[in-house]
Protein backbone atom coordinates (compact mmCIF):
# COMPACT_ATOMS: atom_id res chain seq x y z
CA UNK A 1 0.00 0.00 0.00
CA UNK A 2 0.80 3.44 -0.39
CA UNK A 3 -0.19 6.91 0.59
CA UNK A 4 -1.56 8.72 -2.35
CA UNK A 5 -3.37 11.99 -2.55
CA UNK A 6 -6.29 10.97 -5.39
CA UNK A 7 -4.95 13.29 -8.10
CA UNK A 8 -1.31 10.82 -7.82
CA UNK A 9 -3.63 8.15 -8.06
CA UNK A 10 -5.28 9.41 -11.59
CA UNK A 11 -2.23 9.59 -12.30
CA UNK A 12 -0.64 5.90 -11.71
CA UNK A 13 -3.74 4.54 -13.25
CA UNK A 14 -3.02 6.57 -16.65
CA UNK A 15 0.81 5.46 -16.42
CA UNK A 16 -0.07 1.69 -15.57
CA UNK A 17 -2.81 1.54 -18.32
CA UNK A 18 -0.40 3.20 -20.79
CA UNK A 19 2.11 1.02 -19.86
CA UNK A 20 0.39 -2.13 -20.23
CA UNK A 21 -1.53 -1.58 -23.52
CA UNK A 22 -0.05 0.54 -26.04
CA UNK A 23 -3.05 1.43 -27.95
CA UNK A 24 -4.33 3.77 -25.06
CA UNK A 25 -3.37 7.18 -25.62
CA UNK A 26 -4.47 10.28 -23.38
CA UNK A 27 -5.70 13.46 -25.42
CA UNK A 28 -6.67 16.76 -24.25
CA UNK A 29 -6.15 20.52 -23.74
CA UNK A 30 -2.12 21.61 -22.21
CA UNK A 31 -2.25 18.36 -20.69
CA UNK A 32 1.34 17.10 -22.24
CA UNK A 33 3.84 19.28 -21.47
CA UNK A 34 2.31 21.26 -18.55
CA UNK A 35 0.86 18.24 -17.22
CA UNK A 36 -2.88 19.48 -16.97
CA UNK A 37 -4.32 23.02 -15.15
CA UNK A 38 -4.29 20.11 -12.25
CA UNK A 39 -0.81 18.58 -13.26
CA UNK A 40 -2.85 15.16 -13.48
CA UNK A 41 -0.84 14.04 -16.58
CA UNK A 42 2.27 15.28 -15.28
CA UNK A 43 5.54 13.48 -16.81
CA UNK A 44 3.44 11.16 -18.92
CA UNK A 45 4.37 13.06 -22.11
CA UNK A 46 8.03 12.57 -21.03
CA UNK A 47 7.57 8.91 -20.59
CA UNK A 48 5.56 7.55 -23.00
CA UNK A 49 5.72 10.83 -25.39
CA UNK A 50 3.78 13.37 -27.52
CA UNK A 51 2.20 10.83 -29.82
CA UNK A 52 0.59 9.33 -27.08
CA UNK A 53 0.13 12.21 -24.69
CA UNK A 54 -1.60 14.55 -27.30
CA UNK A 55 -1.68 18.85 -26.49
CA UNK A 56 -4.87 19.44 -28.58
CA UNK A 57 -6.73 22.59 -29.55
CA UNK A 58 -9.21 23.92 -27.06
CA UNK A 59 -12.37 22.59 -28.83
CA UNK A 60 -13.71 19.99 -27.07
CA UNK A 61 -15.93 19.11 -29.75
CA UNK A 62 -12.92 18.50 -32.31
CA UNK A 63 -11.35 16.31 -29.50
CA UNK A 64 -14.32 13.86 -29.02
CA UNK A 65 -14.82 13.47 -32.23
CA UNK A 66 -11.15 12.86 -32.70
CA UNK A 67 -11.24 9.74 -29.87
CA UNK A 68 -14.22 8.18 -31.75
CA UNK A 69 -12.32 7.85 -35.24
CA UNK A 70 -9.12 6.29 -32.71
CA UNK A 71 -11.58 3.96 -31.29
CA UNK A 72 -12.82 2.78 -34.49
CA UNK A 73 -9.24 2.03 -35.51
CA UNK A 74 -9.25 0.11 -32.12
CA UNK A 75 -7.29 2.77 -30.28
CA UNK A 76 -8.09 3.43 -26.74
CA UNK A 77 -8.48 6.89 -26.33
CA UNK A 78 -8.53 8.62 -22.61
CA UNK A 79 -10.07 12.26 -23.31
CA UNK A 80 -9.56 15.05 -20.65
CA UNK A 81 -12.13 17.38 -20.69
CA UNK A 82 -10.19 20.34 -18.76
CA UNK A 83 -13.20 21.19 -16.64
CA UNK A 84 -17.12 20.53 -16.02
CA UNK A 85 -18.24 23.26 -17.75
CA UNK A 86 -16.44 22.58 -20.91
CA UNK A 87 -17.90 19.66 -21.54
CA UNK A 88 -20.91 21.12 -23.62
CA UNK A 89 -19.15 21.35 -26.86
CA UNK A 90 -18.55 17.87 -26.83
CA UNK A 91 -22.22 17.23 -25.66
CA UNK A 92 -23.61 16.12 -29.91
CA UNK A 93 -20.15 14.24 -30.08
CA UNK A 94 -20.89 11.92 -26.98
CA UNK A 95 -24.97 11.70 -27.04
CA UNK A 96 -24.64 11.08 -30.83
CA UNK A 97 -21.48 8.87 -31.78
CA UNK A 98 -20.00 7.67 -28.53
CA UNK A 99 -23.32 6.26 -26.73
CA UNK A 100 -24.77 5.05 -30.45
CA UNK A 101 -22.23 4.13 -32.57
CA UNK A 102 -22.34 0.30 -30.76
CA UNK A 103 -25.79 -0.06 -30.77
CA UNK A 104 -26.04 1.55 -34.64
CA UNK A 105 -23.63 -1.07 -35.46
CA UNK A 106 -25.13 -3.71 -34.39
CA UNK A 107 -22.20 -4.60 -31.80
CA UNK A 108 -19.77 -4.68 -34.99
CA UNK A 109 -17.97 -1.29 -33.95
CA UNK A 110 -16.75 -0.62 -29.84
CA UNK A 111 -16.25 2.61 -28.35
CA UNK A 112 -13.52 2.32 -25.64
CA UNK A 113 -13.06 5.83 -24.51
CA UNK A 114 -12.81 7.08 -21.11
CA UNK A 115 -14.16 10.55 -20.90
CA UNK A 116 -12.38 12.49 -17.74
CA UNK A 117 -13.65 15.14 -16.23
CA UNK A 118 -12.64 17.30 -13.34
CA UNK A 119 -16.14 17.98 -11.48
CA UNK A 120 -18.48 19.49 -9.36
CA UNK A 121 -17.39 22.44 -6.89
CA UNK A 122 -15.68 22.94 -3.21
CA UNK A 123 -12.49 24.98 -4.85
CA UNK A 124 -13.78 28.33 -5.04
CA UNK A 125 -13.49 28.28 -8.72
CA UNK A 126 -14.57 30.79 -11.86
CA UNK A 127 -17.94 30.51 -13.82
CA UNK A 128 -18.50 27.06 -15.80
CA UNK A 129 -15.41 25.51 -13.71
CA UNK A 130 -18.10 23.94 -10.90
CA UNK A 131 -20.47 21.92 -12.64
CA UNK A 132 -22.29 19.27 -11.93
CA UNK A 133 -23.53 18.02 -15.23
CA UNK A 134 -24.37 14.23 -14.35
CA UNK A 135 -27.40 13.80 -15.14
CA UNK A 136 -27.56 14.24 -18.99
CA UNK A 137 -25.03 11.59 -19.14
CA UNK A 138 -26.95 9.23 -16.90
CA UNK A 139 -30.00 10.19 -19.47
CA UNK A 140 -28.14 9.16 -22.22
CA UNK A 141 -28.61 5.11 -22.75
CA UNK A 142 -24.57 3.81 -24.19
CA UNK A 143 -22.48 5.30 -21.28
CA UNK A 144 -21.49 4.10 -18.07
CA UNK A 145 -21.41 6.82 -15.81
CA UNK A 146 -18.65 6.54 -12.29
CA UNK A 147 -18.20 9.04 -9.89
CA UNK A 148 -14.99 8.14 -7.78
CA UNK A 149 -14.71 9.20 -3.61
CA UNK A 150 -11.21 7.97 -2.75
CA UNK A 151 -8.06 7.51 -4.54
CA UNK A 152 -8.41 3.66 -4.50
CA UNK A 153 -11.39 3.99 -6.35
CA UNK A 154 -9.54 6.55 -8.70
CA UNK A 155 -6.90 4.34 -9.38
CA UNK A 156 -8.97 1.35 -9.62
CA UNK A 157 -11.91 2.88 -11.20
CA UNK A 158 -10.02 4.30 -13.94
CA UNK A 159 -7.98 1.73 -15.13
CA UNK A 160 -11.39 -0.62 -15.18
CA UNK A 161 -12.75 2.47 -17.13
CA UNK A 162 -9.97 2.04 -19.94
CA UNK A 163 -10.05 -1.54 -20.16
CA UNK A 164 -13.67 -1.44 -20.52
CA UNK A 165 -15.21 -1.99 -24.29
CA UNK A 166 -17.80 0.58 -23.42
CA UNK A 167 -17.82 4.16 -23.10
CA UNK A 168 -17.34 5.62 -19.62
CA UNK A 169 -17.42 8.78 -18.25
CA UNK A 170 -15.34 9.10 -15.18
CA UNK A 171 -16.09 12.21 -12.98
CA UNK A 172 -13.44 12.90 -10.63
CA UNK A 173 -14.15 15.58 -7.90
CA UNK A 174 -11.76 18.46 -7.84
CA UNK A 175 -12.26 19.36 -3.88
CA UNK A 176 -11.02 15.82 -3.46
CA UNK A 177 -7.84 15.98 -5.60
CA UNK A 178 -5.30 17.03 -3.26
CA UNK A 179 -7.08 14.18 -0.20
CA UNK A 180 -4.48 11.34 0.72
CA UNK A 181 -5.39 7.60 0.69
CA UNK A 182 -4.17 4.23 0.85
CA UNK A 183 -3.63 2.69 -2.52
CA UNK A 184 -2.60 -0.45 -3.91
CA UNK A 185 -0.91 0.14 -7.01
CA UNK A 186 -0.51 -4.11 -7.73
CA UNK A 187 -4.11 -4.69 -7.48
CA UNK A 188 -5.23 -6.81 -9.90
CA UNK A 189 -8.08 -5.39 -11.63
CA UNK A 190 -9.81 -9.28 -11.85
CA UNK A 191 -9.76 -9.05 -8.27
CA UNK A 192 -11.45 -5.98 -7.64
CA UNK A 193 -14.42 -4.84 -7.03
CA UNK A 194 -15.99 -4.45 -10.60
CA UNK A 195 -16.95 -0.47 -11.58
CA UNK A 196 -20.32 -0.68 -11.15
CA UNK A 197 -20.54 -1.72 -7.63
CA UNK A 198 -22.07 0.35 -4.73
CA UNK A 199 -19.85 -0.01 -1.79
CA UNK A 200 -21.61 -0.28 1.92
CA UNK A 201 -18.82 2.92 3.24
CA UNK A 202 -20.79 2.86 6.98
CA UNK A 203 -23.35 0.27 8.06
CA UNK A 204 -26.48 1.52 9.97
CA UNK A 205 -29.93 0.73 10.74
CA UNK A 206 -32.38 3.24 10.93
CA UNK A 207 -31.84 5.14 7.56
CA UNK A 208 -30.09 4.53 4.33
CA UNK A 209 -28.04 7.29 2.92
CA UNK A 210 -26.88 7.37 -0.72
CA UNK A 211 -24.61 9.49 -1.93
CA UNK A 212 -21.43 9.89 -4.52
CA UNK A 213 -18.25 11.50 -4.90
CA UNK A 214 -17.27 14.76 -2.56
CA UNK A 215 -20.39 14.11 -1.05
CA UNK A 216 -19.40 10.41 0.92
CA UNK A 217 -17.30 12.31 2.78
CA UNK A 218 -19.87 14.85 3.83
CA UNK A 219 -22.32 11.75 4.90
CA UNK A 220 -19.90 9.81 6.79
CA UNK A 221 -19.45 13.06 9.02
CA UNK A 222 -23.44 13.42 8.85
CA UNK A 223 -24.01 9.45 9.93
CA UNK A 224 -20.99 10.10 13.04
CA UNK A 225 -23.15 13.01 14.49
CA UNK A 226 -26.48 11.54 13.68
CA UNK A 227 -24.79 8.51 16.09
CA UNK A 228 -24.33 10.85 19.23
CA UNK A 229 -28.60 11.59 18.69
CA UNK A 230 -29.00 7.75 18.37
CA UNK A 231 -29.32 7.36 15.24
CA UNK A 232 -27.86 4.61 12.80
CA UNK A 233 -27.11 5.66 9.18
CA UNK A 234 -26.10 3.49 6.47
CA UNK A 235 -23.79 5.06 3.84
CA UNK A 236 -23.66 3.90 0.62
CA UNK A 237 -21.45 5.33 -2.05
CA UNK A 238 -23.00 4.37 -5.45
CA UNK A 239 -19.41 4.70 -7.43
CA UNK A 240 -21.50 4.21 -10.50
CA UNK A 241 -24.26 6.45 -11.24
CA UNK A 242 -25.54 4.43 -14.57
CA UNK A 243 -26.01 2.03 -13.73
CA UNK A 244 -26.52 1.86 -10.08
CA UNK A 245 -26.35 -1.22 -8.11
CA UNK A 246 -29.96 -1.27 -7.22
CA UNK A 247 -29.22 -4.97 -5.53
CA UNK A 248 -27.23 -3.42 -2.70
CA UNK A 249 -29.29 -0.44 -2.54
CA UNK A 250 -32.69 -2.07 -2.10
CA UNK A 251 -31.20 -4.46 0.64
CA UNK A 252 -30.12 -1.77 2.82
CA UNK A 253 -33.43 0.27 1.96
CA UNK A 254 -35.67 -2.60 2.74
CA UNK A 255 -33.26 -3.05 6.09
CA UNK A 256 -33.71 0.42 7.02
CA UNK A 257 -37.05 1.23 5.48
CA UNK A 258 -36.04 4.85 5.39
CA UNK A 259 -33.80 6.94 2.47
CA UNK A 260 -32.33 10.11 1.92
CA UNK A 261 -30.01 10.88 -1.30
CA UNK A 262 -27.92 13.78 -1.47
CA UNK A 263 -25.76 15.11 -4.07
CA UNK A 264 -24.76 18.16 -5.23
CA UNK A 265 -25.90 18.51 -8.90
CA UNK A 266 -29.38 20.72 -8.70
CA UNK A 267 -32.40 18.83 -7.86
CA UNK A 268 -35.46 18.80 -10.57
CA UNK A 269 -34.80 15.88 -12.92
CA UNK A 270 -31.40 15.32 -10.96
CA UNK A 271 -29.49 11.58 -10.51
CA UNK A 272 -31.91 11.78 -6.55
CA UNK A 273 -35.30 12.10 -8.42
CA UNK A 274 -34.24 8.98 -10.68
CA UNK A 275 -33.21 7.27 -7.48
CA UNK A 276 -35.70 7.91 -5.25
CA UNK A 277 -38.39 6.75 -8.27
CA UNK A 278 -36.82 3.53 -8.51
CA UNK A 279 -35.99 2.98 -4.81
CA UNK A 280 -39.58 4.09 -4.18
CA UNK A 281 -41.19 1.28 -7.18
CA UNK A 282 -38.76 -1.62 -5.64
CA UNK A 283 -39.34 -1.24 -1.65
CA UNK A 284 -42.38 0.90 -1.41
CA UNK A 285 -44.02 -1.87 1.10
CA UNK A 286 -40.75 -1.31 3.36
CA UNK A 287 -40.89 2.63 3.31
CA UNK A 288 -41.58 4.06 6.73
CA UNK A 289 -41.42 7.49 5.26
CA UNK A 290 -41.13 9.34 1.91
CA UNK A 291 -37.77 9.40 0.64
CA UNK A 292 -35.57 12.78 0.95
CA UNK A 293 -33.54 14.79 -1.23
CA UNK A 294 -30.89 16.67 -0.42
CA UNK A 295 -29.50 18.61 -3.53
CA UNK A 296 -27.88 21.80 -4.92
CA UNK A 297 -30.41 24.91 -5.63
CA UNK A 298 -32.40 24.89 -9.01
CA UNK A 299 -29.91 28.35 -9.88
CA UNK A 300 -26.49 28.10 -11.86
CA UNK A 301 -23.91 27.86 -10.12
CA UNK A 302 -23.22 30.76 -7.82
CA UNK A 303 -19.92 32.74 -7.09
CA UNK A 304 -17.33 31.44 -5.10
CA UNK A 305 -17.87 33.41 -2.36
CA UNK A 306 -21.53 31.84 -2.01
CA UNK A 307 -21.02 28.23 -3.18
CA UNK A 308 -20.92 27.39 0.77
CA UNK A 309 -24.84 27.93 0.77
CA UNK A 310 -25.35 25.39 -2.82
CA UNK A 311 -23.28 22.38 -1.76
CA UNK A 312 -25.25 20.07 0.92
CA UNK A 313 -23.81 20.38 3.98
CA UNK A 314 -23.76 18.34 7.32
CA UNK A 315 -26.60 20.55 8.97
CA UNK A 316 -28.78 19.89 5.55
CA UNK A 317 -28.69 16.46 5.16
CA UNK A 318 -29.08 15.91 9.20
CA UNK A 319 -32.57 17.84 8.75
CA UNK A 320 -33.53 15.46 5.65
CA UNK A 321 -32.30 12.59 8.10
CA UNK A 322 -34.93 14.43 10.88
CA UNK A 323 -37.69 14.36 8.53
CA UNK A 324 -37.40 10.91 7.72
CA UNK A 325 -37.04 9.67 11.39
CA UNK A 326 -40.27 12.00 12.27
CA UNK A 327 -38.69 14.34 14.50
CA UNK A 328 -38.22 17.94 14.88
CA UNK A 329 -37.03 19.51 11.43
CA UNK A 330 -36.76 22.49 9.87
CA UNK A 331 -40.46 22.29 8.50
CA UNK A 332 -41.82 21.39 11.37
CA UNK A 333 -43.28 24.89 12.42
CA UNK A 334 -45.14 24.44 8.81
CA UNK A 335 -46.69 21.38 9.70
CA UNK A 336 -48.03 22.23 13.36
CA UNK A 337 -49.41 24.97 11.60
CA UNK A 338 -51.27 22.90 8.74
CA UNK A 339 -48.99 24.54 6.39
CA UNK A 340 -46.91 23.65 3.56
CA UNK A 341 -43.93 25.07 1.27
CA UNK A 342 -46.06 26.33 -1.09
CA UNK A 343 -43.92 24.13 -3.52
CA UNK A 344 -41.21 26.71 -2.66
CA UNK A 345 -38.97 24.17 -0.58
CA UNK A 346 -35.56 24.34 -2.51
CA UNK A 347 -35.65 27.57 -1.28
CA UNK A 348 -36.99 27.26 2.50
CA UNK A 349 -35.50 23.84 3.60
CA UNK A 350 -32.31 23.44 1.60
CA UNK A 351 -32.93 21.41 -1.55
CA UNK A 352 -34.81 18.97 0.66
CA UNK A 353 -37.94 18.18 -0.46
């Protein structure tokens, strides 16, 4: 084992995939000689050089649709998109050659690419560098969709991303780069636990909490102070996101009979609505309560200076928690009163509705 922070751990996993098969190539904006705006590819172009570690032009859409024509020559292709918000541009290349070009096919042509992108907020960045753009990916049948929370899932994750025949798109927080972590760089990948697995992170009893990414971290510190009120939460980080490992998600729910999701993409048609529907259609004879969301605003994202009041915090998804146990929350003054939100409650609870 050894003590990487997760954006070393990106990094091995490029080097070891490059290393053992030479048709997969990394491509993407000042990411060979500088290394990346996160220095994620850093010394890759030295090693394995600049036909392999490709500087491109910044135009997403010309790199995407670069990586398909490689992976129809049976190239591997591993495409940085530089940040979040840049992915848009590639947005026709992916929904309409890299998700369809199998299935058009008729199985007779493979898309292997890995589509990186640094994600979500937490790093008090510019406009269209904190995005949490998810969901139309998870929309969008032909993609597997990962979202990685430690760098043993980064390192893992990523190299089972490359290997894999299908298209992936790996979304690797940015808050979390610079966290440290045990990692075993000798794993082998027929021994671990395959992509789309949701991992039990904290068992509990009394309420299943589902989460991904930056946000595991956030409801392991939610489940240790729900513990000091006496009460057991399960955390479950999904690590895939399409598809999601409904088989270890309905056991805990139908062990717990209560759920809360959180994330921090924005909440109407979000990744929580589509799992709170299906949670809701496979163990609605074990719900106790109605499930809980607890979700960025329904607003772009906001400056820096505010992004403290979009991203789910402890004290948010503790009050989702409160509302599913049936104790004192923060609508509770509403409901002694006969009152509701007025549909208003991304605004008046938090994202929790």
């Amino acid at each position: 084992m050894t003590q990487l922070t997760m954006a070393k751990a990106i990094n091995e996993g490029l080097r070891r995939a490059m290393a053992d098969d030479p048709k997969v190539l990394v491509m993407g904006e000042d990411i060979g000689k500088l290394g990346g705006v996160f220095r994620i590819t850093d010394g890759l172009q030295n090693e394995f050089g600049a036909q392999r570690v490709v500087d491109t032009p910044l135009a997403e859409s010309g790199i995407m649709g670069t990586a398909v024509g490689l992976a129809m020559r049976g190239y591997r292709p591993v495409v940085e998109i530089q940040f979040d918000g840049f992915v848009y541009p590639a947005f026709d290349q992916i929904v309409c050659q890299v998700a369809k070009l199998h299935y058009r096919t008729r199985g007779n042509v493979q898309m292997p690419i890995t589509i990186r992108i640094p994600w979500a907020g937490g790093v008090g960045a510019a406009e269209h560098h904190s995005e949490s753009p998810e969901a139309y990916f998870v929309h969008t049948s032909g993609l597997r969709v990962i979202a990685v929370s430690n760098p043993q899932d980064a390192y893992v994750m990523l190299r089972q991303a490359i290997a894999s025949n299908d298209p992936v798109v790996y979304f690797e927080p940015k808050k979390l780069y610079h966290t440290k972590g045990e990692v075993d760089l000798d794993v082998d990948l027929a021994d671990a636990p395959p992509m789309g697995l949701a991992r039990v992170v904290r068992e509990g009893s009394d309420v299943t909490l589902l989460t991904y990414g930056s946000q595991v971290a956030t409801a392991m510190d939610a489940a240790t102070a729900a513990e000091d009120d006496g009460v057991s939460i399960e955390v479950i980080d999904l690590r895939s996101i399409s598809p999601v490992d409904y088989r270890t998600v309905t056991a805990s729910v139908r062990k717990t009979g209560r759920v809360v999701v959180t994330h921090e993409a924005a909440r109407e048609a979000g990744v929580g609505a589509e799992l709170v529907a299906s949670v809701t259609e496979r163990c609605f004879n074990y719900l106790e309560a109605a499930p809980q969301r607890v979700t960025g605003h329904d607003i772009p994202y906001p400056p820096a200076k505010l992004e403290k009041h979009f991203i789910p915090d402890l004290d948010r998804i503790l009050d989702a928690v409160d509302r599913v146990m049936d104790r004192p929350n923060s609508m509770s003054a509403f409901e002694e009163l006969g009152m509701s939100d007025g549909g208003r409650g991304s605004s008046m609870t938090g994202g929790v509705l």
